[in-house]
N, C-alpha and C. Protein backbone atom coordinates (compact mmCIF):
# COMPACT_ATOMS: atom_id res chain seq x y z
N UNK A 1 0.82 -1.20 0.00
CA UNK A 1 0.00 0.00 0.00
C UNK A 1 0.86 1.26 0.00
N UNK A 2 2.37 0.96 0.39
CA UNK A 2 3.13 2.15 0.48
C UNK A 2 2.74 2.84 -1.36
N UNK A 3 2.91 2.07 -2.07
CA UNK A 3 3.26 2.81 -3.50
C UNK A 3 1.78 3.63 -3.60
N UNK A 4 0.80 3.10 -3.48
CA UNK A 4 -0.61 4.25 -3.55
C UNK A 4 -0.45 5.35 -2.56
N UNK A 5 0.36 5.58 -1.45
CA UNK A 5 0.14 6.69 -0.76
C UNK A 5 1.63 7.25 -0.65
N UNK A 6 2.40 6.94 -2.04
CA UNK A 6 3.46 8.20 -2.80
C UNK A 6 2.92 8.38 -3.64
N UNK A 7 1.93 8.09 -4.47
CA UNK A 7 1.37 7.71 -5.38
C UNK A 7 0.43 9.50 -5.42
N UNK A 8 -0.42 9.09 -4.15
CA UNK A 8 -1.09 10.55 -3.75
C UNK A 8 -0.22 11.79 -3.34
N UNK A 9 0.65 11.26 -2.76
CA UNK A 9 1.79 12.52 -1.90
C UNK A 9 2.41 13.04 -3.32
N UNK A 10 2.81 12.18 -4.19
CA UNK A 10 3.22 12.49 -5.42
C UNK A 10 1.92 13.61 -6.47
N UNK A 11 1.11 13.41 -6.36
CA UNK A 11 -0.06 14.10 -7.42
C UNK A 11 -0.27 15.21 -6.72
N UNK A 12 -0.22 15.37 -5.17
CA UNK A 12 -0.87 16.38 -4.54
C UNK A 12 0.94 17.48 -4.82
N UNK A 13 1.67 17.22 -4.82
CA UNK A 13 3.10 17.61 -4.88
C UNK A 13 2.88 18.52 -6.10
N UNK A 14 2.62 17.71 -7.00
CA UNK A 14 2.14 18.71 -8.29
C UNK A 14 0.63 19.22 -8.58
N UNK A 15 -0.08 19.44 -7.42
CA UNK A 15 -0.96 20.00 -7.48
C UNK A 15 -2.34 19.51 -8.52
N UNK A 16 -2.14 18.33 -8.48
CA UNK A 16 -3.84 18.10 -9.18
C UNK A 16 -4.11 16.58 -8.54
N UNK A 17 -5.37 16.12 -9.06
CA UNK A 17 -5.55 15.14 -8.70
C UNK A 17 -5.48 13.48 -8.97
N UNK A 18 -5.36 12.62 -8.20
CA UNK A 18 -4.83 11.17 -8.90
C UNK A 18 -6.15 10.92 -10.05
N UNK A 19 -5.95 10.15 -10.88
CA UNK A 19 -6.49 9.47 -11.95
C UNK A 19 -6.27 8.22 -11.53
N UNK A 20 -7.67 7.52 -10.81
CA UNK A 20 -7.37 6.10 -10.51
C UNK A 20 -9.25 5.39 -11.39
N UNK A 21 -7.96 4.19 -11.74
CA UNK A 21 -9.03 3.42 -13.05
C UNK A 21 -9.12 2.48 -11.92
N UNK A 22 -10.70 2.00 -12.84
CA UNK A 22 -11.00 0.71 -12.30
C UNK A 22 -11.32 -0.25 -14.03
N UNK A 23 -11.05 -1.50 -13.63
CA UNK A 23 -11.42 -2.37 -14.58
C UNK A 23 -12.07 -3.81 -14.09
N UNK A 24 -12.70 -4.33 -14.54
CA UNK A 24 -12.93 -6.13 -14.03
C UNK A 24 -12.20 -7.13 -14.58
N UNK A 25 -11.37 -7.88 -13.49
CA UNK A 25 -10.49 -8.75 -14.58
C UNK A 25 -11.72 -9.84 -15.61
N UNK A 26 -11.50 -9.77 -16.68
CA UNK A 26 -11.72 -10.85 -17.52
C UNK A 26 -12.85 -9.88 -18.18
N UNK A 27 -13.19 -8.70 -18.07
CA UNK A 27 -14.41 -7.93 -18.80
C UNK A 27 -13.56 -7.13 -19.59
N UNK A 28 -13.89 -7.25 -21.28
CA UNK A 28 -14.75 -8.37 -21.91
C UNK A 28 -14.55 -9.29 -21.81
N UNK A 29 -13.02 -9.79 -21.99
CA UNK A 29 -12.84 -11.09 -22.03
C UNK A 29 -10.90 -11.05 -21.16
N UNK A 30 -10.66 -12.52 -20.88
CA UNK A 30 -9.83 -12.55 -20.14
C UNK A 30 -8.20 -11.72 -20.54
N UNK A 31 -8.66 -12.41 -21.98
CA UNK A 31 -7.70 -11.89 -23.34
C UNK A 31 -7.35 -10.50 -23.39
N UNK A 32 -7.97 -9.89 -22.79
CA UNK A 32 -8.35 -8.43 -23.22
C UNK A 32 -8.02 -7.23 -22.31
N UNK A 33 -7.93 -7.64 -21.10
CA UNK A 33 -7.81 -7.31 -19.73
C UNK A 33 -6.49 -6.60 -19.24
N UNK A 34 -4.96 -7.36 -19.72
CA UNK A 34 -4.10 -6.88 -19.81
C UNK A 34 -3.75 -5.48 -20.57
N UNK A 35 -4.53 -5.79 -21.91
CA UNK A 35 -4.56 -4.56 -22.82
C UNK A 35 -4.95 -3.21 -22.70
N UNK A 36 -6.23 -3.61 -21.65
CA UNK A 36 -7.07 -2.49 -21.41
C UNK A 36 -6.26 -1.82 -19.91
N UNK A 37 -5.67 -2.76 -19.12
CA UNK A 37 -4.44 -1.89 -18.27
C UNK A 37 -3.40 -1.14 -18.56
N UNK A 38 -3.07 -2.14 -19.56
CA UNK A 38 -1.99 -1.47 -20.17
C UNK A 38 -2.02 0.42 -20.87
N UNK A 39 -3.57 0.45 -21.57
CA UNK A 39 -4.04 1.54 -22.23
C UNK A 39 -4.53 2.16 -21.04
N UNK A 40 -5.06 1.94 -20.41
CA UNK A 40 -4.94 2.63 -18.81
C UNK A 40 -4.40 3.47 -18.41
N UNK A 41 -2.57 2.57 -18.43
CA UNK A 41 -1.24 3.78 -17.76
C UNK A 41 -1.32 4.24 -18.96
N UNK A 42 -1.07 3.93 -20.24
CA UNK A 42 -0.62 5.05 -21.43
C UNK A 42 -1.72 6.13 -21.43
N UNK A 43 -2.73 6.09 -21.16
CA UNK A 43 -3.63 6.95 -21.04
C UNK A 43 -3.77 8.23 -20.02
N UNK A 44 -2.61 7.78 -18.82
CA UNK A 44 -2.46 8.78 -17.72
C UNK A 44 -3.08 8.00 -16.15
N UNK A 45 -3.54 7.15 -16.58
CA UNK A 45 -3.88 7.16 -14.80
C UNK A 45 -3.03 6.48 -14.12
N UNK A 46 -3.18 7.02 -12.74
CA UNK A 46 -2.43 6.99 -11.48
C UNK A 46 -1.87 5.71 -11.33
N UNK A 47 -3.22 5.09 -10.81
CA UNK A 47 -3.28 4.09 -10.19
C UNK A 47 -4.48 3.03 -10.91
N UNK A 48 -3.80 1.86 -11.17
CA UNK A 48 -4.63 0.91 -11.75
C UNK A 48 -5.86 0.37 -10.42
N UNK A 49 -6.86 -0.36 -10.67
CA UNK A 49 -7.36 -0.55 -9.83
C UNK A 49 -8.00 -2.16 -10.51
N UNK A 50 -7.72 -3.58 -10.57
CA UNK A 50 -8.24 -4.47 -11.01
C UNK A 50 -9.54 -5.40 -10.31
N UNK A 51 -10.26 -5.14 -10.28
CA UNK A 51 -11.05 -5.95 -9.40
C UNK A 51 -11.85 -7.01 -9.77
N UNK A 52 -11.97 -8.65 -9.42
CA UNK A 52 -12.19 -9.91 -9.41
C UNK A 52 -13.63 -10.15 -9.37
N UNK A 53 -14.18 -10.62 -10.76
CA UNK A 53 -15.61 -11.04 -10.82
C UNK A 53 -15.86 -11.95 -9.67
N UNK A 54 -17.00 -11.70 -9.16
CA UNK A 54 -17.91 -12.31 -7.82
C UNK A 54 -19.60 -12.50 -8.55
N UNK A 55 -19.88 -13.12 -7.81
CA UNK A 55 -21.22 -13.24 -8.46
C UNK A 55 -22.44 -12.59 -7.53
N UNK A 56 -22.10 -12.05 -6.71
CA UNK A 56 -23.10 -11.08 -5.47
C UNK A 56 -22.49 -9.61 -5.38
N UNK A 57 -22.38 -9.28 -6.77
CA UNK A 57 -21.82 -7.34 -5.93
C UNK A 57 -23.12 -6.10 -6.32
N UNK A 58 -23.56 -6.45 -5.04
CA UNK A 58 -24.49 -5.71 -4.73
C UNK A 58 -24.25 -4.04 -4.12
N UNK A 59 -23.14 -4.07 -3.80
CA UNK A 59 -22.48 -2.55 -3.46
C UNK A 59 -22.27 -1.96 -4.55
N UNK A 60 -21.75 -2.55 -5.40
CA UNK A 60 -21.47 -1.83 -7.07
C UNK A 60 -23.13 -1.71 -7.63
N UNK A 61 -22.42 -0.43 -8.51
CA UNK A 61 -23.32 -0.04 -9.23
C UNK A 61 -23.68 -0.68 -10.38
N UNK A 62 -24.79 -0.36 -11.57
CA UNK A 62 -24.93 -1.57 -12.63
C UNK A 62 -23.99 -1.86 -13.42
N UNK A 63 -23.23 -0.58 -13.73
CA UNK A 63 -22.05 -0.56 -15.17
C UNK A 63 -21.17 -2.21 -14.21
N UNK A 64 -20.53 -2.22 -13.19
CA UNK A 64 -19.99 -3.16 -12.87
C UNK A 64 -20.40 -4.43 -12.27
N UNK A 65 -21.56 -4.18 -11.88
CA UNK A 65 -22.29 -5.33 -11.49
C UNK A 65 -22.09 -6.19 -13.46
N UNK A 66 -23.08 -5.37 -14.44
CA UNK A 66 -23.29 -5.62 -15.56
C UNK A 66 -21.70 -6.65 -16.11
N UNK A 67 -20.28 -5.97 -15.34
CA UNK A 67 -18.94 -6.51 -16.31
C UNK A 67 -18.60 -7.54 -14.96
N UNK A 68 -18.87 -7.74 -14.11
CA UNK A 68 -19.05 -8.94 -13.20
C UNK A 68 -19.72 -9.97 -14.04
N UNK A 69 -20.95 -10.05 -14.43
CA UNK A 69 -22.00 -11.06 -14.95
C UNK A 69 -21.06 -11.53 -16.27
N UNK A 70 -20.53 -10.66 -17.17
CA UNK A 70 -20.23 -10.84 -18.26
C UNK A 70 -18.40 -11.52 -17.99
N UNK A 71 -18.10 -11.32 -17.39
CA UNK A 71 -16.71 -11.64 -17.19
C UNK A 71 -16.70 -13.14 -16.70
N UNK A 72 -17.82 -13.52 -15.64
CA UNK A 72 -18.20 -14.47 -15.23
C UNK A 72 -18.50 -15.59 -16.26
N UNK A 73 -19.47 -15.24 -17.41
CA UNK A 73 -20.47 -15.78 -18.39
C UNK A 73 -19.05 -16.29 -18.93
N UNK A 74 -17.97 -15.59 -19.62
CA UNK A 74 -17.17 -15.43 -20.20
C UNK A 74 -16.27 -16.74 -19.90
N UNK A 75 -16.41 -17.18 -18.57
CA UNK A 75 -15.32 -17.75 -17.52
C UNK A 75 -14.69 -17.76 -16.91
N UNK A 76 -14.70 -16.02 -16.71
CA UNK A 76 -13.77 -15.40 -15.72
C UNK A 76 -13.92 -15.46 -14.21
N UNK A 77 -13.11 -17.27 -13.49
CA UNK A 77 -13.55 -17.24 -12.40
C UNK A 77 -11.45 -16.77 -11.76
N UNK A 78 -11.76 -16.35 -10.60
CA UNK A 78 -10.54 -15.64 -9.63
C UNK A 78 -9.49 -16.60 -10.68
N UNK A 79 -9.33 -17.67 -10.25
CA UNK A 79 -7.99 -18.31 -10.87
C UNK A 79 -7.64 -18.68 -12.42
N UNK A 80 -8.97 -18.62 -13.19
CA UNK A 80 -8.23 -18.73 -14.56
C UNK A 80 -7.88 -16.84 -14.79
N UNK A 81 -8.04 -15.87 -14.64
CA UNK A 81 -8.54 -14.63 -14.75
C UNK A 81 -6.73 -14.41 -14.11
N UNK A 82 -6.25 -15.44 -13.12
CA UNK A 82 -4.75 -14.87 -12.50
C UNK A 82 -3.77 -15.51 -13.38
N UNK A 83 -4.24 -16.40 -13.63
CA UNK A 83 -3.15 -17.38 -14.48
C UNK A 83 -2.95 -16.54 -15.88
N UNK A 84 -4.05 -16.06 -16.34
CA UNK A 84 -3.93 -15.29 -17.36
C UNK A 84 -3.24 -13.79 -17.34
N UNK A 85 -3.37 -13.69 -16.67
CA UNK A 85 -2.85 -12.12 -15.97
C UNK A 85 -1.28 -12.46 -15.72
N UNK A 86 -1.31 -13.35 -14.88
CA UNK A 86 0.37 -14.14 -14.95
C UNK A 86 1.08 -14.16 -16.31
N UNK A 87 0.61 -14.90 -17.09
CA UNK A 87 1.01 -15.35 -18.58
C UNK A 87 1.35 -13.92 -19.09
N UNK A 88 0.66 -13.22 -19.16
CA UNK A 88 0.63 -11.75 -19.68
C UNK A 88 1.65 -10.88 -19.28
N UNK A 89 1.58 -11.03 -17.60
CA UNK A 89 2.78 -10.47 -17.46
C UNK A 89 4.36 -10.93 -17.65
N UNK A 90 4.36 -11.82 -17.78
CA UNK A 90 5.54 -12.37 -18.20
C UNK A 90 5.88 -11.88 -19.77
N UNK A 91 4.83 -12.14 -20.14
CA UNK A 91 5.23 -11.84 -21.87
C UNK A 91 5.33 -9.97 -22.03
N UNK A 92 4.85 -9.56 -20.87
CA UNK A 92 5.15 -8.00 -21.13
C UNK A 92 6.09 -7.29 -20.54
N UNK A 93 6.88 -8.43 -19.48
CA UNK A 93 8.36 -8.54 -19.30
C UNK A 93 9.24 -8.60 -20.13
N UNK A 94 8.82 -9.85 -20.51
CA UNK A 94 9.64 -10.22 -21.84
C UNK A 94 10.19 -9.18 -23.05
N UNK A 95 8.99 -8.27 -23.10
CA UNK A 95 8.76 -7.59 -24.31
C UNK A 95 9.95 -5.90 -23.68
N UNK A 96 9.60 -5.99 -22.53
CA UNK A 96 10.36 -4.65 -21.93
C UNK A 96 11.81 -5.11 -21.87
N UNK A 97 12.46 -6.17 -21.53
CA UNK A 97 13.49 -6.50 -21.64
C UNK A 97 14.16 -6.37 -23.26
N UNK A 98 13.03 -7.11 -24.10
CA UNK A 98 13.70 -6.69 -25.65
C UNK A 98 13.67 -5.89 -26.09
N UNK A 99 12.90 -5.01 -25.55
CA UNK A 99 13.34 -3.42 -25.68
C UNK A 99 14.35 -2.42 -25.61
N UNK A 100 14.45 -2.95 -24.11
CA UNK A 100 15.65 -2.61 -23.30
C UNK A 100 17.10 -2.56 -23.77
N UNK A 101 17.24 -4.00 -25.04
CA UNK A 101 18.32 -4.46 -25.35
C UNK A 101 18.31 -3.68 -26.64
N UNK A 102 17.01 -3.88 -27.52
CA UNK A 102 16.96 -2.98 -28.62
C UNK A 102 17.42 -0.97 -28.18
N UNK A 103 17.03 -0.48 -27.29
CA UNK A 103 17.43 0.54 -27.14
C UNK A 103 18.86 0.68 -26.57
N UNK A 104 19.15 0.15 -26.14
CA UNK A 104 20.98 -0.27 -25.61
C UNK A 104 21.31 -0.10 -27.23
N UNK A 105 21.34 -0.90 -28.20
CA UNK A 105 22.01 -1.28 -29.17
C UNK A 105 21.75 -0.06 -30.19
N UNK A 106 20.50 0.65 -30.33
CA UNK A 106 20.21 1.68 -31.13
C UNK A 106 21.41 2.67 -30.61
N UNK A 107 20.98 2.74 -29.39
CA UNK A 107 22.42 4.05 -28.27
C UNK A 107 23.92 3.97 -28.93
N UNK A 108 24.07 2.49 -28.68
CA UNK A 108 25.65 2.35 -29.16
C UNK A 108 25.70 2.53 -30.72
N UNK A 109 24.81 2.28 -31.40
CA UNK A 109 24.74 2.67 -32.62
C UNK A 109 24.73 3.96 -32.83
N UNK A 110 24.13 4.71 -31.94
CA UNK A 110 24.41 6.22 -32.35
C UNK A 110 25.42 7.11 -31.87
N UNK A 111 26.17 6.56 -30.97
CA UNK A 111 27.23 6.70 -30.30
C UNK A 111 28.52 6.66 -31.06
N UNK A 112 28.10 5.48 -32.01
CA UNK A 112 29.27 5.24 -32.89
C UNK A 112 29.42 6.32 -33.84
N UNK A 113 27.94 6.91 -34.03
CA UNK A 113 27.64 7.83 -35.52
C UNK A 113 28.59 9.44 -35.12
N UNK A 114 28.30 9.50 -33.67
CA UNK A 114 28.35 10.85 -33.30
C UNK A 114 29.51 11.13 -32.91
N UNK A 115 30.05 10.12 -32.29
CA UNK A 115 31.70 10.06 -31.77
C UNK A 115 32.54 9.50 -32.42
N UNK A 116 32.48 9.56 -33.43
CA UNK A 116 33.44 8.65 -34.59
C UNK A 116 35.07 9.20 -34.05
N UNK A 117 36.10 8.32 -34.40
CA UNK A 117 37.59 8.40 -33.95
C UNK A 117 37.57 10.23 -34.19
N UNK A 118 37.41 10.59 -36.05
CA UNK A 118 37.71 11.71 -36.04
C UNK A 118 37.13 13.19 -35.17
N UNK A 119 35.78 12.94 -34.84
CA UNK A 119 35.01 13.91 -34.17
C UNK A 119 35.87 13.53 -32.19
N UNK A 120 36.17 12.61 -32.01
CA UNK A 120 36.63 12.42 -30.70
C UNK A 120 37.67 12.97 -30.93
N UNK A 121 38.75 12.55 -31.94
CA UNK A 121 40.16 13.66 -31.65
C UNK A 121 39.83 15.07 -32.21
N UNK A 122 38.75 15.43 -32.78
CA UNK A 122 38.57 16.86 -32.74
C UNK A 122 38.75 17.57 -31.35
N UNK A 123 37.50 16.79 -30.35
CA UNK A 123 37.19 17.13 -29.25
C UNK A 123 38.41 17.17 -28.40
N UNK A 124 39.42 16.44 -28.50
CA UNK A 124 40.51 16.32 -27.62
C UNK A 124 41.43 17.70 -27.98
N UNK A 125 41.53 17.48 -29.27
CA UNK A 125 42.76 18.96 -29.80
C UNK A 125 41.92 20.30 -29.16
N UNK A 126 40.67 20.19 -28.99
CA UNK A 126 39.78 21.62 -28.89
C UNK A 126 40.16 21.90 -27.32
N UNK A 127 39.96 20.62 -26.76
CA UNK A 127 40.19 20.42 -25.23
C UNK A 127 41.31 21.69 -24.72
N UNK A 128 42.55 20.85 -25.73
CA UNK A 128 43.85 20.65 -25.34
C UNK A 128 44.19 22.90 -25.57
N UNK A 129 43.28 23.09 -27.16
CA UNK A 129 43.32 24.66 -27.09
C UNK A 129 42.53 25.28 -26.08
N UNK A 130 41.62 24.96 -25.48
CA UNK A 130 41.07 25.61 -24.71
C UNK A 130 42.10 25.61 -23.13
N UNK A 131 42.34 24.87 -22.82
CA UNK A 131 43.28 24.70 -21.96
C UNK A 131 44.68 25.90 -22.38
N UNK A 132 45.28 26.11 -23.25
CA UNK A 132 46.42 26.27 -23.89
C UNK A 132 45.73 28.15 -24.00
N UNK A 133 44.77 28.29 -24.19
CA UNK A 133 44.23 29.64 -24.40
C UNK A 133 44.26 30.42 -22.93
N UNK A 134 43.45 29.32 -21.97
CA UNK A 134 43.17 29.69 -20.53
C UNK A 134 44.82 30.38 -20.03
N UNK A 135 45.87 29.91 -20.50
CA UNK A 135 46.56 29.70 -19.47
C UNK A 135 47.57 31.15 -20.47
N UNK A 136 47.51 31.36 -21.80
CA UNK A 136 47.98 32.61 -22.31
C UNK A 136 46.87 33.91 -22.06
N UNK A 137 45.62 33.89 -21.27
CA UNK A 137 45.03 34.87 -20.80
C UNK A 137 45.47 34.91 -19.51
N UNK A 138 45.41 34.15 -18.88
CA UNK A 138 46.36 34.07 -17.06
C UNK A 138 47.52 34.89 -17.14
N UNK A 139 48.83 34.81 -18.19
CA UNK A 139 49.96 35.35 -18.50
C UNK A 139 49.54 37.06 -18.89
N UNK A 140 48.30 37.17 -19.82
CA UNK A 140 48.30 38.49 -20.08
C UNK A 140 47.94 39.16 -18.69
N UNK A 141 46.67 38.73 -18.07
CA UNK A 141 46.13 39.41 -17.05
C UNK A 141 47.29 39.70 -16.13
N UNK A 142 48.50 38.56 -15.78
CA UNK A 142 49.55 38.91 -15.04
C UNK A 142 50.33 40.19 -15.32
N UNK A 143 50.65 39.92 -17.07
CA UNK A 143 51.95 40.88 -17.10
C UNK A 143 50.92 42.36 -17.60
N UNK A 144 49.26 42.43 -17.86
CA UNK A 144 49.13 44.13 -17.93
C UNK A 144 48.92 44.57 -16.05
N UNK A 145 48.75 43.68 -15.22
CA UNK A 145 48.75 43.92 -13.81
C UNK A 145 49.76 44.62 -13.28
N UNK A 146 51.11 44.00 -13.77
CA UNK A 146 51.99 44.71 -13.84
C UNK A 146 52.59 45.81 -14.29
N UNK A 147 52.08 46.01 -15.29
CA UNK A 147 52.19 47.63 -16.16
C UNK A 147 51.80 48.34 -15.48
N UNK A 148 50.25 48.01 -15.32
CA UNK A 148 49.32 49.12 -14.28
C UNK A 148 50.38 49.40 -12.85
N UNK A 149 50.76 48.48 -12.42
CA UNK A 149 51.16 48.58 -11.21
C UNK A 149 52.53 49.70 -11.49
N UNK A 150 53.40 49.47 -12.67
CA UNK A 150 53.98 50.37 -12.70
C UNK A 150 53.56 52.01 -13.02
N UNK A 151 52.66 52.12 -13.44
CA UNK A 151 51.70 53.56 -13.51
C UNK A 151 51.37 54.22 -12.68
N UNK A 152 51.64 52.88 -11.35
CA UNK A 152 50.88 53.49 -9.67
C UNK A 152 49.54 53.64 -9.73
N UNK A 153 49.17 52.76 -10.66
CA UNK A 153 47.72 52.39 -10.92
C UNK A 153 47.17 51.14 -9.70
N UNK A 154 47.68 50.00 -9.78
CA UNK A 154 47.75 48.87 -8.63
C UNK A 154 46.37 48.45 -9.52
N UNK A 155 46.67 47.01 -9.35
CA UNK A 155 45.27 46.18 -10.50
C UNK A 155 44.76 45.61 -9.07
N UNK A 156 45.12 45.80 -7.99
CA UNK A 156 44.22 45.27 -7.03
C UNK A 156 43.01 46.56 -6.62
N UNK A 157 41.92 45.82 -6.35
CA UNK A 157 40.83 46.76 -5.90
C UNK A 157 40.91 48.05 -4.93
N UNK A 158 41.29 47.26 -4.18
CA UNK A 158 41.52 48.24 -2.27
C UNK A 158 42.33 49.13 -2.91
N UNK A 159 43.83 48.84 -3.58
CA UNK A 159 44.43 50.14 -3.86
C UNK A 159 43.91 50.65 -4.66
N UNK A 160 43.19 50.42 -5.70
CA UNK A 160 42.94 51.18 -7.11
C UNK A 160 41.51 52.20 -6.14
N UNK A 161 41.50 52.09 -5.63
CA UNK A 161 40.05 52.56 -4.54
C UNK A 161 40.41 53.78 -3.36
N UNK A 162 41.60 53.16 -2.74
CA UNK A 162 42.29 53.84 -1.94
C UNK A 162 43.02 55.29 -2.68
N UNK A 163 43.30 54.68 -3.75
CA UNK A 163 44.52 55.86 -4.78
C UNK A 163 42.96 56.79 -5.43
N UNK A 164 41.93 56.07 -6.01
CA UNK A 164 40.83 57.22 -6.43
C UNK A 164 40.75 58.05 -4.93
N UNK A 165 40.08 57.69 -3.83
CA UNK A 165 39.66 58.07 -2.87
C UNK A 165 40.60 59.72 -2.57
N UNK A 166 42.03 59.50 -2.88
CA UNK A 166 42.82 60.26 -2.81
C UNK A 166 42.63 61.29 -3.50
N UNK A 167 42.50 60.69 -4.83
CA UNK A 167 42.75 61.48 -6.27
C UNK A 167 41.48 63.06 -5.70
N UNK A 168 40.45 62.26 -5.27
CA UNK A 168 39.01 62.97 -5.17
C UNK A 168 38.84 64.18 -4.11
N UNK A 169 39.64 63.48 -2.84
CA UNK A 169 40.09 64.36 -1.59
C UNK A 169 40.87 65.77 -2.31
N UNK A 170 41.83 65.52 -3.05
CA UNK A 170 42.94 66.20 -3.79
C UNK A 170 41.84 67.37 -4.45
N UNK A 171 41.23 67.01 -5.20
CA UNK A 171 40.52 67.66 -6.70
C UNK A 171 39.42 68.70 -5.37
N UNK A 172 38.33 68.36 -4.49
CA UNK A 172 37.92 68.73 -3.35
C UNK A 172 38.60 69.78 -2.78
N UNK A 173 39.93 69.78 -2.42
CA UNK A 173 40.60 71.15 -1.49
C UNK A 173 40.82 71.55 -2.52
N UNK A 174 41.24 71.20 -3.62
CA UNK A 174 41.68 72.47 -4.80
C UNK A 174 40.79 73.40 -5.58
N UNK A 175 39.49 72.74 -5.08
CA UNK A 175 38.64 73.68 -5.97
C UNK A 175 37.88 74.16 -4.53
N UNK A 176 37.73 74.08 -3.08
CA UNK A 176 37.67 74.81 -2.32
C UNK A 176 38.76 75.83 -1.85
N UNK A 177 39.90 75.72 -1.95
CA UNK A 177 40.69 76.65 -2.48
C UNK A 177 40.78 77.82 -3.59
N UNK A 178 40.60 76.76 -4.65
CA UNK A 178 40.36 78.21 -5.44
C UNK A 178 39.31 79.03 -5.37
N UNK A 179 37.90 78.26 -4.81
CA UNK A 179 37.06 79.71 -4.16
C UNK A 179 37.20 80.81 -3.50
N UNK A 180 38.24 80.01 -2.71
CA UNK A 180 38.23 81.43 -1.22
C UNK A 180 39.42 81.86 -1.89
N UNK A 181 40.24 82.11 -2.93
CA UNK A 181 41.40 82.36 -3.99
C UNK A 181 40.33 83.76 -4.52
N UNK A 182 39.32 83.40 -4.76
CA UNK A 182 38.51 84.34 -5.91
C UNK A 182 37.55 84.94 -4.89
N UNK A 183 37.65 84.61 -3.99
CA UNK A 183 36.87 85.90 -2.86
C UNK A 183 37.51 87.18 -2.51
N UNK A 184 38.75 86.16 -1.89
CA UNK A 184 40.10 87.15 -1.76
C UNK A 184 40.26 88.05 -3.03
N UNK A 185 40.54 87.57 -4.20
CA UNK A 185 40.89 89.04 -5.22
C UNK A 185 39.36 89.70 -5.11
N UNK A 186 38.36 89.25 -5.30
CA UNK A 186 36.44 90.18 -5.28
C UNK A 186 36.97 91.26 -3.70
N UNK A 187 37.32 91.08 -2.93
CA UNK A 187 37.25 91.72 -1.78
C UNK A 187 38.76 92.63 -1.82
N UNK A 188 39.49 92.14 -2.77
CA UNK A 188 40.48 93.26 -2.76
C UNK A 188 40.17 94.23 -3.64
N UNK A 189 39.82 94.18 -4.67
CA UNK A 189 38.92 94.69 -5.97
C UNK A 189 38.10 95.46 -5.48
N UNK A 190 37.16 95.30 -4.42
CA UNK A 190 36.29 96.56 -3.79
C UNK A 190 36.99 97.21 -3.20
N UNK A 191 38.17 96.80 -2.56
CA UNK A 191 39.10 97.56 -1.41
C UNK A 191 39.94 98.71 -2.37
N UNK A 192 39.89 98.22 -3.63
CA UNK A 192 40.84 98.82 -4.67
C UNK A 192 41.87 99.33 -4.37
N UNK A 193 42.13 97.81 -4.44
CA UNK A 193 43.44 97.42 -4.14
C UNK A 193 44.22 96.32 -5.17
């Protein structure tokens, strides 16, 4: 029962609700039963729900009472209805396994198409420049760090920050300076002087 109640924790997770089927084993026929599960999950629902012709289901409504009678008529009693269901699943094992192997083999087949010797040593030489590029941008960033640094520029932050901070203090007294510079001559100029 654990898998039906991830089953819900799972649907409510994405916000809508489970899609749970019901079917009667052996309605229409026993033959048929697997198929119609099967089109079931491909169809979207949750949770399969199989339930075993009886000949008293009086709790059910007619649609299933109706595929009880007929599943029954049919021959669908509990144990030929499992044996068949058995058989089925085996053969739809079977069928997922040769799949399995068929898609393995398609993979390596396309694997072969896409990675051929020459496209793999492409990838390696590209490797090998990209590597080889990284490491002549490392060298530039070093040696213009150094230029700057000889400029008294400094390629590190704090100083290049510290040296503006300066630059700004500097430019600040010089042009409050030259105000009180140009008051002084306005006030000698009236003094006429």
């Amino acid at each position: 029962m654990d898998h039906i109640r991830k089953t819900f924790q799972r649907c409510k997770a994405e916000n809508r609700s489970a899609l749970v089927t019901y079917v009667t084993a052996g309605f229409p026929t026993a033959e048929e039963t697997p198929d119609i599960l099967l089109a079931m999950e491909k169809g979207g629902a949750d949770i399969l729900e199989l339930g075993a012709p009886f000949t008293d289901p009086i709790a059910d409504g007619p649609t299933i009472q109706t595929s009880n009678t007929i599943a029954l008529q049919n021959g669908g009693k509990h144990g030929v209805v499992a044996r068949s269901l058995e058989l089925r699943a085996a053969e739809v094992g079977l069928a997922a396994r040769r799949a399995e192997v068929e898609a393995r083999m398609v993979a390596m087949a396309v694997e072969g198409d896409v990675y051929t010797p020459e496209t793999v040593s492409a990838l390696t030489n590209y490797g090998v420049h990209l590597r080889d590029a990284r490491v002549r941008v490392e060298e530039s960033i070093r040696r213009l760090e150094m230029e700057l640094e000889g400029y008294g520029v400094g390629a590190q932050r704090g100083q290049a920050q510290a040296q503006e901070g300066r630059m700004r203090e500097m430019a600040r007294v010089y042009r409050a300076m030259e105000r009180e510079i140009d008051e002084v001559k306005k006030d000698l100029k009236r003094l006429g002087r």
